[in-house]
PDB file of N, CA and C in Angstrom:
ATOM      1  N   UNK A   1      71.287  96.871  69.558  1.00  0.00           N
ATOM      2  CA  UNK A   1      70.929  98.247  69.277  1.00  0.00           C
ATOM      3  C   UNK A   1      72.187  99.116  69.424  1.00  0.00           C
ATOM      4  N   UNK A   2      72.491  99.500  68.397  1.00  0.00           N
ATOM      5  CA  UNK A   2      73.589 100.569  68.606  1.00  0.00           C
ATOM      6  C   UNK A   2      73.696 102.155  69.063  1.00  0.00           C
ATOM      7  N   UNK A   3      74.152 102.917  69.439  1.00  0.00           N
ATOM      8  CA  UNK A   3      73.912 104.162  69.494  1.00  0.00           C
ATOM      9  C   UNK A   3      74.364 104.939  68.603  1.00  0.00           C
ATOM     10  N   UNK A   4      73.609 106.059  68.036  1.00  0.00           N
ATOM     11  CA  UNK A   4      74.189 106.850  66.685  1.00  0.00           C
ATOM     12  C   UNK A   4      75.096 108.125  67.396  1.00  0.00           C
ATOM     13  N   UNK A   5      75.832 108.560  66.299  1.00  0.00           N
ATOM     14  CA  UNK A   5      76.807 109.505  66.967  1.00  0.00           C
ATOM     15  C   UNK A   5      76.230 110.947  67.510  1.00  0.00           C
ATOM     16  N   UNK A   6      74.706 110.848  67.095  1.00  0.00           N
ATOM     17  CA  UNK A   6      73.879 112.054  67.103  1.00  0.00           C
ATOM     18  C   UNK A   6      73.359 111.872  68.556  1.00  0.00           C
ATOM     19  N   UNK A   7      73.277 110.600  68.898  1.00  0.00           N
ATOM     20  CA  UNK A   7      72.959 110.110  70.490  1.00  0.00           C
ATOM     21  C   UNK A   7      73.932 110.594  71.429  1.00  0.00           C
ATOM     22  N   UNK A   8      75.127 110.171  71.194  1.00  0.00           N
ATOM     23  CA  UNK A   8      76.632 110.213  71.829  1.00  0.00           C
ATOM     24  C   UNK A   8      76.333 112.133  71.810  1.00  0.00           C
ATOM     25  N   UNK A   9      76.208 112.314  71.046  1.00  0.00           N
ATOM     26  CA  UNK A   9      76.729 113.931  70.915  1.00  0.00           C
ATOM     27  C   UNK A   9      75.438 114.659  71.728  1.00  0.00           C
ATOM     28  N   UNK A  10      74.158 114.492  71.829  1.00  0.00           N
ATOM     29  CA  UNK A  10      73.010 114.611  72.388  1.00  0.00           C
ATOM     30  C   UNK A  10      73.702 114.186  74.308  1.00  0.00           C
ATOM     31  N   UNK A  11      74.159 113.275  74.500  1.00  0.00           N
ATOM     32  CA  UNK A  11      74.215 112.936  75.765  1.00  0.00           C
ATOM     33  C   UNK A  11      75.654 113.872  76.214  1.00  0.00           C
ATOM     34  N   UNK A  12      76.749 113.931  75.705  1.00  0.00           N
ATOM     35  CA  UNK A  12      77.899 114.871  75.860  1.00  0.00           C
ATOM     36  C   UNK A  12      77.175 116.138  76.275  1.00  0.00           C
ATOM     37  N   UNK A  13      76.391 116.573  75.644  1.00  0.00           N
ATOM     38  CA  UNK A  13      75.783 117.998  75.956  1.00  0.00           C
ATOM     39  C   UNK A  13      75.059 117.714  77.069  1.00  0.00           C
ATOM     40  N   UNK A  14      74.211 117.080  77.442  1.00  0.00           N
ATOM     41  CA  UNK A  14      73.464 116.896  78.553  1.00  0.00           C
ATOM     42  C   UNK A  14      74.432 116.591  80.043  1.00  0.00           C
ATOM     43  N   UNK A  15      75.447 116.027  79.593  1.00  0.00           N
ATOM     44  CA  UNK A  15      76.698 116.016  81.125  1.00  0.00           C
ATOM     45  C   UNK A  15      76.943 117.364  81.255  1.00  0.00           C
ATOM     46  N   UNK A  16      77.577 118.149  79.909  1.00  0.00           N
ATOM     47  CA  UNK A  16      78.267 119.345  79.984  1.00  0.00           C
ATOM     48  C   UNK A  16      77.170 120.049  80.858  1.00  0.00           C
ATOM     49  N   UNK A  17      76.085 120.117  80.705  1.00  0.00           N
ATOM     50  CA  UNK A  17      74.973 121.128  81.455  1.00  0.00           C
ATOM     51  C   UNK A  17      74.793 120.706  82.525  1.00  0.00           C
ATOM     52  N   UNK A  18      74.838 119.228  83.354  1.00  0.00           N
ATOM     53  CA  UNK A  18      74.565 118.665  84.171  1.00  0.00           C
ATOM     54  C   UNK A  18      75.585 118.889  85.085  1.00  0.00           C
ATOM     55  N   UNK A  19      77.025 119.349  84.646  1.00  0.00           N
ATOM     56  CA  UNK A  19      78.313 119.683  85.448  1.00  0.00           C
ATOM     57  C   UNK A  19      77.986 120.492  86.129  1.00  0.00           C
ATOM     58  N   UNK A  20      77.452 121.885  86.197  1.00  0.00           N
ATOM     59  CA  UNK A  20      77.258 122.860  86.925  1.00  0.00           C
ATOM     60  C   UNK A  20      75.911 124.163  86.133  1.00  0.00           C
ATOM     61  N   UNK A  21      75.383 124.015  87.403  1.00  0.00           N
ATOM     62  CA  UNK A  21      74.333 124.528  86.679  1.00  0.00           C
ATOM     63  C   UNK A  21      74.819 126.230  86.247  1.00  0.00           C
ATOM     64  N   UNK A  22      73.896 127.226  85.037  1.00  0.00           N
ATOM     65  CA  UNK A  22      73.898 128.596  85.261  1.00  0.00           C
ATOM     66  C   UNK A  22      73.591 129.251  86.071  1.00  0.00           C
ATOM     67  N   UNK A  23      74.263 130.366  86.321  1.00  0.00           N
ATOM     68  CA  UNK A  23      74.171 131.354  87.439  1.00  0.00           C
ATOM     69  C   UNK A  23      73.257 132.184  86.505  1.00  0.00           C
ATOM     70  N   UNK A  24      72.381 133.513  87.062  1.00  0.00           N
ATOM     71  CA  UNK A  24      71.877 134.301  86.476  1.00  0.00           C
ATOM     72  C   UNK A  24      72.707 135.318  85.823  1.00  0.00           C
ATOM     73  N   UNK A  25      74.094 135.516  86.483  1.00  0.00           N
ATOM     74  CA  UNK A  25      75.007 136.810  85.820  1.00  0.00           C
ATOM     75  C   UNK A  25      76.863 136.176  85.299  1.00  0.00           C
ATOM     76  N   UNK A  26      75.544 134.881  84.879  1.00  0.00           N
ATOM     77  CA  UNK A  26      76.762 134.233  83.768  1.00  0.00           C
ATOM     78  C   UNK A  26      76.457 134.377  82.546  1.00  0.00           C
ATOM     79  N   UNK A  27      77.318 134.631  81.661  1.00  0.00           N
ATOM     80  CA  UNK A  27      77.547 134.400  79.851  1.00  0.00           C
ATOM     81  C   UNK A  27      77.417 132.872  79.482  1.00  0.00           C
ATOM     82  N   UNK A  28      76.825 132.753  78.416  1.00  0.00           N
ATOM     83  CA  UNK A  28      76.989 131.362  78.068  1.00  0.00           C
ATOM     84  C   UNK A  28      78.784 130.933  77.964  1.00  0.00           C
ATOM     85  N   UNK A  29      79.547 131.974  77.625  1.00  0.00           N
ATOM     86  CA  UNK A  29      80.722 131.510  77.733  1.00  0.00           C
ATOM     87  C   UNK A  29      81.448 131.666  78.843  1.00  0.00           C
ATOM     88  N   UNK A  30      81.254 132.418  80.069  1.00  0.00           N
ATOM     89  CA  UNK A  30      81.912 131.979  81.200  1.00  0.00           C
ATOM     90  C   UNK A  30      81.325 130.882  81.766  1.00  0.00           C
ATOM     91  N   UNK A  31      80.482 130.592  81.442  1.00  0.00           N
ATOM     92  CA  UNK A  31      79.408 129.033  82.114  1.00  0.00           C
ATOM     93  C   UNK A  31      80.382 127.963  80.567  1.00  0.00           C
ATOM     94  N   UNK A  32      80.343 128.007  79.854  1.00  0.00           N
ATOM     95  CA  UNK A  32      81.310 127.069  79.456  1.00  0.00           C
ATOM     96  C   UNK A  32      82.623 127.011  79.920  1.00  0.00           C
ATOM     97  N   UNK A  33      83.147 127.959  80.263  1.00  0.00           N
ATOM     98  CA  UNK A  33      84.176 128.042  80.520  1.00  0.00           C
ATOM     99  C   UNK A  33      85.039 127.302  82.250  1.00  0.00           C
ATOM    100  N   UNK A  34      83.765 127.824  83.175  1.00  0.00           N
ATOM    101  CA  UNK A  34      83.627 127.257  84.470  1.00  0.00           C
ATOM    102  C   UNK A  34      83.366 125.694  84.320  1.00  0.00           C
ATOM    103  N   UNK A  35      82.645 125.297  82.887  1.00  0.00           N
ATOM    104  CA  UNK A  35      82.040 123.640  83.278  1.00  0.00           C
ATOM    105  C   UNK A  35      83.763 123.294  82.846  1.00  0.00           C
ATOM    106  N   UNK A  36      84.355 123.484  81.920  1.00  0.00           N
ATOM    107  CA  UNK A  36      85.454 123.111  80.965  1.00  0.00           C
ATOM    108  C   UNK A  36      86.778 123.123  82.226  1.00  0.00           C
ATOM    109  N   UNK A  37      86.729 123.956  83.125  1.00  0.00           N
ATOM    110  CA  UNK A  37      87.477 124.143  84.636  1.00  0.00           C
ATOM    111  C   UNK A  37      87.711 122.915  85.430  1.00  0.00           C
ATOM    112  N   UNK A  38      86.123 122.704  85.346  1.00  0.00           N
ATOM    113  CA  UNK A  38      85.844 122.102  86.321  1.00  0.00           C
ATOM    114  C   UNK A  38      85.911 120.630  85.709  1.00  0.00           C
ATOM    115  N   UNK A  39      85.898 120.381  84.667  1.00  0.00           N
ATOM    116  CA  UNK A  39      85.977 119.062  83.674  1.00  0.00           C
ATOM    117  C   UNK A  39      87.728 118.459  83.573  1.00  0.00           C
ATOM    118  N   UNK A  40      88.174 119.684  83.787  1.00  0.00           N
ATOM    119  CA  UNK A  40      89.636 119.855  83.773  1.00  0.00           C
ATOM    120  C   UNK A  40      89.856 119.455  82.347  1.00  0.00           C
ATOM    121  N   UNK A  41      89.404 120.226  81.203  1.00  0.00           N
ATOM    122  CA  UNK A  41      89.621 120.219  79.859  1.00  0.00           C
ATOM    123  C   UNK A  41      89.322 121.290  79.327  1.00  0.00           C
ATOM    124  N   UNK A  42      90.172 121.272  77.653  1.00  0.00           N
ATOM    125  CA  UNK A  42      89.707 122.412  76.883  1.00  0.00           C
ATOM    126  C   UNK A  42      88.294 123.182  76.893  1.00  0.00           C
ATOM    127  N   UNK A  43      88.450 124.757  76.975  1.00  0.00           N
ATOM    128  CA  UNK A  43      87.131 125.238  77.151  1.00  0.00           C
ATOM    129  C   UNK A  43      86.643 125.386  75.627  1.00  0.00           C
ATOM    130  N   UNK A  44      87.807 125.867  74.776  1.00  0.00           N
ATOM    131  CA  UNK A  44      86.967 125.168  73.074  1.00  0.00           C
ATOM    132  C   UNK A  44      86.923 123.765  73.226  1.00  0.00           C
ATOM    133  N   UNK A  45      86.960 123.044  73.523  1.00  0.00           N
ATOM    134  CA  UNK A  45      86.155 121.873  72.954  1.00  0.00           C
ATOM    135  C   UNK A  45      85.154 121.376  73.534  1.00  0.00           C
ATOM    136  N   UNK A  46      85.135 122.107  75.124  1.00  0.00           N
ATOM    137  CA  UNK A  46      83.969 121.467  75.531  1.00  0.00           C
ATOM    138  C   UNK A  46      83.072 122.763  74.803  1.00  0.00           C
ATOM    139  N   UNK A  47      82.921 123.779  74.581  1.00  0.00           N
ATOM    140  CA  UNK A  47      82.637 124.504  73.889  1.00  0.00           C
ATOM    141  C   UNK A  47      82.170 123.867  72.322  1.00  0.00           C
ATOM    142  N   UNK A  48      82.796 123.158  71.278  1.00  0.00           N
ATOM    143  CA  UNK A  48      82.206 122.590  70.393  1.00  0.00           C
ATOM    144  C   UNK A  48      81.730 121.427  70.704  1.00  0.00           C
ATOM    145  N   UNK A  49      81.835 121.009  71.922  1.00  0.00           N
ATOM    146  CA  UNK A  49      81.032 119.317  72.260  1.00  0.00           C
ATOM    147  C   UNK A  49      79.440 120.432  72.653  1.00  0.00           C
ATOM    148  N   UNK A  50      79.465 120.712  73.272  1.00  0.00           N
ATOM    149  CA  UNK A  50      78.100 121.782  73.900  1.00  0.00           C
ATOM    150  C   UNK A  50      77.025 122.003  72.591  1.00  0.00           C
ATOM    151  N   UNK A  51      78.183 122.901  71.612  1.00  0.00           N
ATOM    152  CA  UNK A  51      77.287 123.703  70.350  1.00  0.00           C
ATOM    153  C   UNK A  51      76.875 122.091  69.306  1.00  0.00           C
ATOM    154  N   UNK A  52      77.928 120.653  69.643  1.00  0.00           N
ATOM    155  CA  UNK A  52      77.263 119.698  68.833  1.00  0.00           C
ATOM    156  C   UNK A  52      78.059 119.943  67.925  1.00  0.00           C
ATOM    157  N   UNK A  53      79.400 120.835  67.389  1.00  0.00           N
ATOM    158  CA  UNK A  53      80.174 121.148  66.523  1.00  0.00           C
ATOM    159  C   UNK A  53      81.171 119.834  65.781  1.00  0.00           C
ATOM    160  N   UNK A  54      80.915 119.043  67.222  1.00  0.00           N
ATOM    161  CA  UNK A  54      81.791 117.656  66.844  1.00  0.00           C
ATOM    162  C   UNK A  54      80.538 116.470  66.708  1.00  0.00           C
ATOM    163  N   UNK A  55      81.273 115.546  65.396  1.00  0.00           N
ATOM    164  CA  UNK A  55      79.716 115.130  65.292  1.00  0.00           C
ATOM    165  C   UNK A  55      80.432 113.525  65.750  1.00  0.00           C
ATOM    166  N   UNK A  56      81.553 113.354  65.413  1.00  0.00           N
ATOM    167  CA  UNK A  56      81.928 111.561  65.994  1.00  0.00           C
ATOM    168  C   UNK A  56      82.452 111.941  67.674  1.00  0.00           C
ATOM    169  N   UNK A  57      82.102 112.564  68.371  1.00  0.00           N
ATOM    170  CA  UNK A  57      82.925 112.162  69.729  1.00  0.00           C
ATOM    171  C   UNK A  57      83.107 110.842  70.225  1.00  0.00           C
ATOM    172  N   UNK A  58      84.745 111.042  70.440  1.00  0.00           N
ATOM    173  CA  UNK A  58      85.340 109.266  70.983  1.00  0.00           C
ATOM    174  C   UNK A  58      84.902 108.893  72.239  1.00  0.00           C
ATOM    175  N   UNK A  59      84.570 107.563  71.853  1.00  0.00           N
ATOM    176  CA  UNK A  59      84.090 107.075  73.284  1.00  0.00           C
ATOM    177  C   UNK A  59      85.022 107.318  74.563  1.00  0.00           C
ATOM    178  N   UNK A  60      86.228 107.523  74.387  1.00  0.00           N
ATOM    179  CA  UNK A  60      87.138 107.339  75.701  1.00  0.00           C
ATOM    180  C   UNK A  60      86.853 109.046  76.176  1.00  0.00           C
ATOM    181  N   UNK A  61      86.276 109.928  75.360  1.00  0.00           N
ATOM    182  CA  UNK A  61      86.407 111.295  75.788  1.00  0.00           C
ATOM    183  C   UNK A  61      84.832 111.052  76.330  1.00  0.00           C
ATOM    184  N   UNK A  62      84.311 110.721  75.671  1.00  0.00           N
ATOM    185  CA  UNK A  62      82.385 110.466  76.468  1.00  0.00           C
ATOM    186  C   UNK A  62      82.299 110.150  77.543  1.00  0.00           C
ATOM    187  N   UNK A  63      83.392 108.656  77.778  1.00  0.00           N
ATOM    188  CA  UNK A  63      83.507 107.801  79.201  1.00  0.00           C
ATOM    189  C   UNK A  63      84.010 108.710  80.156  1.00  0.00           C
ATOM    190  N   UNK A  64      85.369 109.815  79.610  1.00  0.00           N
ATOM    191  CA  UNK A  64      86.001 110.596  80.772  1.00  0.00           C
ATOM    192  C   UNK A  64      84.790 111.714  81.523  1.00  0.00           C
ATOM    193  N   UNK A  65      84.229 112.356  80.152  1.00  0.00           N
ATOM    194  CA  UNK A  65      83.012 113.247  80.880  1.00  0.00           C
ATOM    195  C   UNK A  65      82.676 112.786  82.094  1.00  0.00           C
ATOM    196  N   UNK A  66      81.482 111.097  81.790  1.00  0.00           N
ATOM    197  CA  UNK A  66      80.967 111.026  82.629  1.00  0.00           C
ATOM    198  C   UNK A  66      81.346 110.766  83.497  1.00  0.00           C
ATOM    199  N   UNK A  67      82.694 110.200  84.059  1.00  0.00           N
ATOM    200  CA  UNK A  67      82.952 110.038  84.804  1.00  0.00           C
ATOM    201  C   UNK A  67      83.265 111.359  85.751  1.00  0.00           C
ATOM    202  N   UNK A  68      83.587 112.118  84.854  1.00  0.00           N
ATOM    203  CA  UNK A  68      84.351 113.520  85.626  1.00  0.00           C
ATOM    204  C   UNK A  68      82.833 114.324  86.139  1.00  0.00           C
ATOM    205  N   UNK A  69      81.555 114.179  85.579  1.00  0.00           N
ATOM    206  CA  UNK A  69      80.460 114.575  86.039  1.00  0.00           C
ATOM    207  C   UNK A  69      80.074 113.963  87.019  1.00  0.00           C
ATOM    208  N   UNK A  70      80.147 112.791  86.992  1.00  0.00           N
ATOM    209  CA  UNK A  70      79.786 111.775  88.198  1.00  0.00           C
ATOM    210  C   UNK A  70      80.449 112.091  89.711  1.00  0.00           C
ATOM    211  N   UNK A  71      81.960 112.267  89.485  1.00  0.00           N
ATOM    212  CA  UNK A  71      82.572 112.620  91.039  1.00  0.00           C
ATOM    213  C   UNK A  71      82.444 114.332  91.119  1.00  0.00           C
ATOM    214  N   UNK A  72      82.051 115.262  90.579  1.00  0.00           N
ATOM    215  CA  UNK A  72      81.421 116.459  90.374  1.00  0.00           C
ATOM    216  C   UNK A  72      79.976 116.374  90.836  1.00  0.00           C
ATOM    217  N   UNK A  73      79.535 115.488  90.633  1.00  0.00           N
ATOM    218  CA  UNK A  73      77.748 115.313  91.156  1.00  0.00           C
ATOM    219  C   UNK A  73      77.950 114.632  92.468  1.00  0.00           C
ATOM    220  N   UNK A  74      78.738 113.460  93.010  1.00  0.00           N
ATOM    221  CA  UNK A  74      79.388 113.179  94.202  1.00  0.00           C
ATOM    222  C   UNK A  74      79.906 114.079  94.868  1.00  0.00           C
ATOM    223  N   UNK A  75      80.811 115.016  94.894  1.00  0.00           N
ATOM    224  CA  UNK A  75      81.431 115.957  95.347  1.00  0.00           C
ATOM    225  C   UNK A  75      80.206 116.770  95.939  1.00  0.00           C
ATOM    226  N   UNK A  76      79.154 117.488  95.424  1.00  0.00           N
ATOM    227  CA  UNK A  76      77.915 117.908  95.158  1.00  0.00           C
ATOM    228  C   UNK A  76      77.122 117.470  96.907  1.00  0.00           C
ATOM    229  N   UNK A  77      76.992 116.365  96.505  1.00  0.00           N
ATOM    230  CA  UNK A  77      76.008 115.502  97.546  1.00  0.00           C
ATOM    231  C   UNK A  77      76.794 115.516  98.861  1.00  0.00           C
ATOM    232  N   UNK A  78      78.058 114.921  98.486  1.00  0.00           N
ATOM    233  CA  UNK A  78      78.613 114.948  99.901  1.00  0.00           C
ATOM    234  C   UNK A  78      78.693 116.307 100.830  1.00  0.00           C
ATOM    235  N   UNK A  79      78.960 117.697  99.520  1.00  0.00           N
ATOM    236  CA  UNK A  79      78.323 119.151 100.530  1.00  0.00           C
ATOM    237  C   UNK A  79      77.899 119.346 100.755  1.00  0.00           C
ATOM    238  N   UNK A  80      76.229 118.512  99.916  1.00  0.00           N
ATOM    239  CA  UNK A  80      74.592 118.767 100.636  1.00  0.00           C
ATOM    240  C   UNK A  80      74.664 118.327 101.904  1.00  0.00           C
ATOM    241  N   UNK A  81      74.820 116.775 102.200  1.00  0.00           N
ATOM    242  CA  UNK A  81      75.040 115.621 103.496  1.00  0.00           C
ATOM    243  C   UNK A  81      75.694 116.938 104.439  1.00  0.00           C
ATOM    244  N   UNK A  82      76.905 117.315 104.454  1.00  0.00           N
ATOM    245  CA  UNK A  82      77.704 118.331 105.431  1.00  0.00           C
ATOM    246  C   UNK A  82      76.596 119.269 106.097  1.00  0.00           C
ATOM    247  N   UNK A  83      76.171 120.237 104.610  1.00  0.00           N
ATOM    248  CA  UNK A  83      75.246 121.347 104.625  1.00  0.00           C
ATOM    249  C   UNK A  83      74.810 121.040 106.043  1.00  0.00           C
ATOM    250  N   UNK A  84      73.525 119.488 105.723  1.00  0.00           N
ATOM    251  CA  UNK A  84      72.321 119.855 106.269  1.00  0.00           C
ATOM    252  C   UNK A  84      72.734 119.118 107.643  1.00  0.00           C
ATOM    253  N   UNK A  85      73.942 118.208 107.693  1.00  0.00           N
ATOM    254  CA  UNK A  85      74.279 118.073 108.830  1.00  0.00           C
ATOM    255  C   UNK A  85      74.657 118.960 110.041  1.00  0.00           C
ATOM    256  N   UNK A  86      75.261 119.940 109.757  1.00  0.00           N
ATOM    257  CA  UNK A  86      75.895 121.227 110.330  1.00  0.00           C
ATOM    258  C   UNK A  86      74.368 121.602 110.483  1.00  0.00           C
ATOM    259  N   UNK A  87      73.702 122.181 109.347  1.00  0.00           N
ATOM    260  CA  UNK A  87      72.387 122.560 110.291  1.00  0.00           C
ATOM    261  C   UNK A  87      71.822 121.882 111.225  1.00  0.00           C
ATOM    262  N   UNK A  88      71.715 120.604 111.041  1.00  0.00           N
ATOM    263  CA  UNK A  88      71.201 120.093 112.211  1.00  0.00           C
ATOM    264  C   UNK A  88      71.610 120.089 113.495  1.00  0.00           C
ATOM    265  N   UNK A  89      73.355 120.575 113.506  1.00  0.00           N
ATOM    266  CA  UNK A  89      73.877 120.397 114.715  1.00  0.00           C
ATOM    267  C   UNK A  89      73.659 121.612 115.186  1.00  0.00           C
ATOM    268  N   UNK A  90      73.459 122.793 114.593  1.00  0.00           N
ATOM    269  CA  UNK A  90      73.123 124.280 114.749  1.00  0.00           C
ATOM    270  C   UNK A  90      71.934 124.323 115.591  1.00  0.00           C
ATOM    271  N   UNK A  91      70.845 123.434 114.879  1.00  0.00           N
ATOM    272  CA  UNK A  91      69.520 123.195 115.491  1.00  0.00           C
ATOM    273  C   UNK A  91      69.496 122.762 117.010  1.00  0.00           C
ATOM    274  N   UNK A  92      70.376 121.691 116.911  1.00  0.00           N
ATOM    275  CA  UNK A  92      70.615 121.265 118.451  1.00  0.00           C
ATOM    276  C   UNK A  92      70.968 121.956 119.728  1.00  0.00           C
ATOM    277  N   UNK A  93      72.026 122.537 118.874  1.00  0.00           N
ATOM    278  CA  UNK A  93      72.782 123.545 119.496  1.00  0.00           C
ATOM    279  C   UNK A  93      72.142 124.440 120.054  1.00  0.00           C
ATOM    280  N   UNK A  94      71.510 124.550 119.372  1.00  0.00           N
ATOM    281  CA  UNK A  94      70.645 126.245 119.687  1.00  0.00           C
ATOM    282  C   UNK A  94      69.546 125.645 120.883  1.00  0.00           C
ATOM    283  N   UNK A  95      68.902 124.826 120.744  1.00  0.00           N
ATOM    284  CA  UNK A  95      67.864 124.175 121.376  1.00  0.00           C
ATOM    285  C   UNK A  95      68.651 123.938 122.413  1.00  0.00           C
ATOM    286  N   UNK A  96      69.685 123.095 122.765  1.00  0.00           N
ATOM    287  CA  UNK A  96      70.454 122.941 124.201  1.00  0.00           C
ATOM    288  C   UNK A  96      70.669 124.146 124.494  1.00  0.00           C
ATOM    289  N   UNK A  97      71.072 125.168 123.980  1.00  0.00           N
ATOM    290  CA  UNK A  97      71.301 126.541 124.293  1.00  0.00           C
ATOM    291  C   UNK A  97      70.279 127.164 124.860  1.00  0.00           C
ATOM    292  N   UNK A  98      69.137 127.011 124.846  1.00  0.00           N
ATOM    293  CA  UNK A  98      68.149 127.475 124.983  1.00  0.00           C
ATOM    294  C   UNK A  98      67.800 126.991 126.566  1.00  0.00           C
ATOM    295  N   UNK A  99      67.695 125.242 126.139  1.00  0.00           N
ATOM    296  CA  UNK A  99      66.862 124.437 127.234  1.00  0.00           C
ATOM    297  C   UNK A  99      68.387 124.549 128.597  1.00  0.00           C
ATOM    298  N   UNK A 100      69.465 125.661 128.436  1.00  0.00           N
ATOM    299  CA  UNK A 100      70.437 125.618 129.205  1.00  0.00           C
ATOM    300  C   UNK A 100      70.137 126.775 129.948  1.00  0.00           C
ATOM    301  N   UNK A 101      69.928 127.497 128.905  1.00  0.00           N
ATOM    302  CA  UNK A 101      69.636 128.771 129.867  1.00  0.00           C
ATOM    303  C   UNK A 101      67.948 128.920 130.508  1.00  0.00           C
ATOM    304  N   UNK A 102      67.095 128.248 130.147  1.00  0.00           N
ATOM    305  CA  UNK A 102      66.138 128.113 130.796  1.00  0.00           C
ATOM    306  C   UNK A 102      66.245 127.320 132.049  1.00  0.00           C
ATOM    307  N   UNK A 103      66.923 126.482 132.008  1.00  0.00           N
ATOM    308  CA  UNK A 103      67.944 125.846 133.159  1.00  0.00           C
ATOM    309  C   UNK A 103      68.638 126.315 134.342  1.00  0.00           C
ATOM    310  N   UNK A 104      68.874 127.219 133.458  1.00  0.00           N
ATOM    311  CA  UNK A 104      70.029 128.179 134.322  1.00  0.00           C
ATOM    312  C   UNK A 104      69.058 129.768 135.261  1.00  0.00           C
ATOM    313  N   UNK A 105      68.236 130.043 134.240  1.00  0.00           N
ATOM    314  CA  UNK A 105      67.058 131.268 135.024  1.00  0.00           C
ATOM    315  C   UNK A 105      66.596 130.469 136.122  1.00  0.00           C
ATOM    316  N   UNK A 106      66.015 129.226 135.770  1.00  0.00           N
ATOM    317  CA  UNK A 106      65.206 128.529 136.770  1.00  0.00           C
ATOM    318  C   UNK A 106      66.261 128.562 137.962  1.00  0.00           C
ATOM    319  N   UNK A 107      67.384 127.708 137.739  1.00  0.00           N
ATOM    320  CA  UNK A 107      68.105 127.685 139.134  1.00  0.00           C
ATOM    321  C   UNK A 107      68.770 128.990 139.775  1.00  0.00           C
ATOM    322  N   UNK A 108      68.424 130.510 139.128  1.00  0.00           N
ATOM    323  CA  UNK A 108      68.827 131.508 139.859  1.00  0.00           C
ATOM    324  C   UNK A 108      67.523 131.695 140.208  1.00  0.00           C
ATOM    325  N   UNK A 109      66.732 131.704 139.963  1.00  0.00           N
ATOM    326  CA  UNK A 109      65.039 131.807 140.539  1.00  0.00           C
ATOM    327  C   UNK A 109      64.973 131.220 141.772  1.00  0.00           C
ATOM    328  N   UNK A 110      65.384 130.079 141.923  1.00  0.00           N
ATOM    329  CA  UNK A 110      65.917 129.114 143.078  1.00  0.00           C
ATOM    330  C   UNK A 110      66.596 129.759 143.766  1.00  0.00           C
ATOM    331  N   UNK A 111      67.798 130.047 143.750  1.00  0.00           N
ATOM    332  CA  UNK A 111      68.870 130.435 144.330  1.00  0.00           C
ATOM    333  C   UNK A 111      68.519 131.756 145.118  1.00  0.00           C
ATOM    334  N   UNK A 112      67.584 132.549 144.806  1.00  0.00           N
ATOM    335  CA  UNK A 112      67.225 134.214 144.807  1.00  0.00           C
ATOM    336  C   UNK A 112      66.302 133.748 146.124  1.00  0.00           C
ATOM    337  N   UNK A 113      65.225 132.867 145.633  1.00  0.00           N
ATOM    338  CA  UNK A 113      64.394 132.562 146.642  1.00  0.00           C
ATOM    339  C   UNK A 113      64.580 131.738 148.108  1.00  0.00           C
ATOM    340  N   UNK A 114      66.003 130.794 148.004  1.00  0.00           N
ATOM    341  CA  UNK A 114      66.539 130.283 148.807  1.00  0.00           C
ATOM    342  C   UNK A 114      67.184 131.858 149.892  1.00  0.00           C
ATOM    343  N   UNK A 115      67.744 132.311 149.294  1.00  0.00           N
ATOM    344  CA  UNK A 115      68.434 133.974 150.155  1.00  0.00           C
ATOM    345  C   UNK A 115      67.541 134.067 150.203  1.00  0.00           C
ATOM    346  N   UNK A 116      66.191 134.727 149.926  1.00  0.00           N
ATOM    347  CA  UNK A 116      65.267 135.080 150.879  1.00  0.00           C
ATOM    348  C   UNK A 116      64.687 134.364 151.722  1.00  0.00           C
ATOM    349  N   UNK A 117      65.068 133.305 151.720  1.00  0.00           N
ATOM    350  CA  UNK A 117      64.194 132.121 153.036  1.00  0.00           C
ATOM    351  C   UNK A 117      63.022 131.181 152.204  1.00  0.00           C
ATOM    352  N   UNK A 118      62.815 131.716 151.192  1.00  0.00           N
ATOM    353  CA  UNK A 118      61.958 130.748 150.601  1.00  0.00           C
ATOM    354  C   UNK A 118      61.999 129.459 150.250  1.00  0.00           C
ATOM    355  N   UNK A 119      61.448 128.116 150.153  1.00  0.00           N
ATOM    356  CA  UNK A 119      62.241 127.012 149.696  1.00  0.00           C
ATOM    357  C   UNK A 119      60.944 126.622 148.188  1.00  0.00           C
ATOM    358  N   UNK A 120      60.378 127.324 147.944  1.00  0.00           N
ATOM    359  CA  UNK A 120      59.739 126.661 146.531  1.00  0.00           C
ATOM    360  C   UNK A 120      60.408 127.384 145.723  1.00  0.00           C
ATOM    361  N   UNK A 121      59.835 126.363 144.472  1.00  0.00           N
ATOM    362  CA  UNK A 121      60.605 126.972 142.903  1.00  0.00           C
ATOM    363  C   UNK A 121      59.811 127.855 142.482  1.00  0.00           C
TER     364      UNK A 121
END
C-alpha cells in the first residue's frame, strides 16, 4: 500500500498544528510563524506546507517535521513531569509546614503550662 502525496501533505499539516497549539490572541500568521520558530524552518514554507500549497512534499522534509514535533512534544511532557512534580513537592511542603507548626503550638502549649506548674498537654 502506498501513500499518496495528498496523504503526505494531509499528515505535514496535522504535525504543523500538533507543534504548538493556538493561543486565543494569535493570527493565523503569528501561530505559523511561532510553529515555523519553533520547527527551526522557513515560516513561508511551513506556511505553504499548512495551506497544502505544496502538493509533492519530500520525504526527508516530512521525516525532519516529525521528528522536530516529536522532541517538541517530548520537551512538552518532560515540563508537564517537572510541573506536577514541583506541585507535589509544594503539597508536601506545605503539609510539613503545617504539621510543623502544629508541632510547634503544641510544644509552646507545653512549655506555657510547664511555667505554670502544670505537667499535662
Amino acid at each position: 500500500m502506498s501513500i499518496t502525496p495528498e496523504e503526505v501533505a494531509d499528515d505535514v499539516r496535522r504535525l504543523i498544528v500538533s507543534a504548538e497549539p493556538k493561543r486565543w490572541d494569535d493570527t493565523q500568521e503569528s501561530w505559523l510563524a511561532r510553529i515555523a520558530w519553533k520547527l527551526g524552518m522557513d515560516a513561508g514554507r511551513i506556511k505553504r506546507l499548512f495551506y497544502r500549497e505544496v502538493r509533492n512534499v519530500p520525504s526527508h522534509e516530512h521525516r525532519t517535521i516529525e521528528m522536530r514535533v516529536a522532541a517538541i512534544e517530548e520537551r512538552q511532557n518532560r515540563r508537564q513531569e517537572l510541573l506536577n512534580e514541583t506541585s507535589r513537592l509544594v503539597e508536601a511542603s506545605d503539609s510539613t509546614a503545617a504539621a510543623c507548626t502544629l508541632y510547634l503550638a503544641r510544644a509552646a502549649h507545653t512549655l506555657a503550662s510547664w511555667a505554670e506548674g502544670e505537667t499535662k498537654e
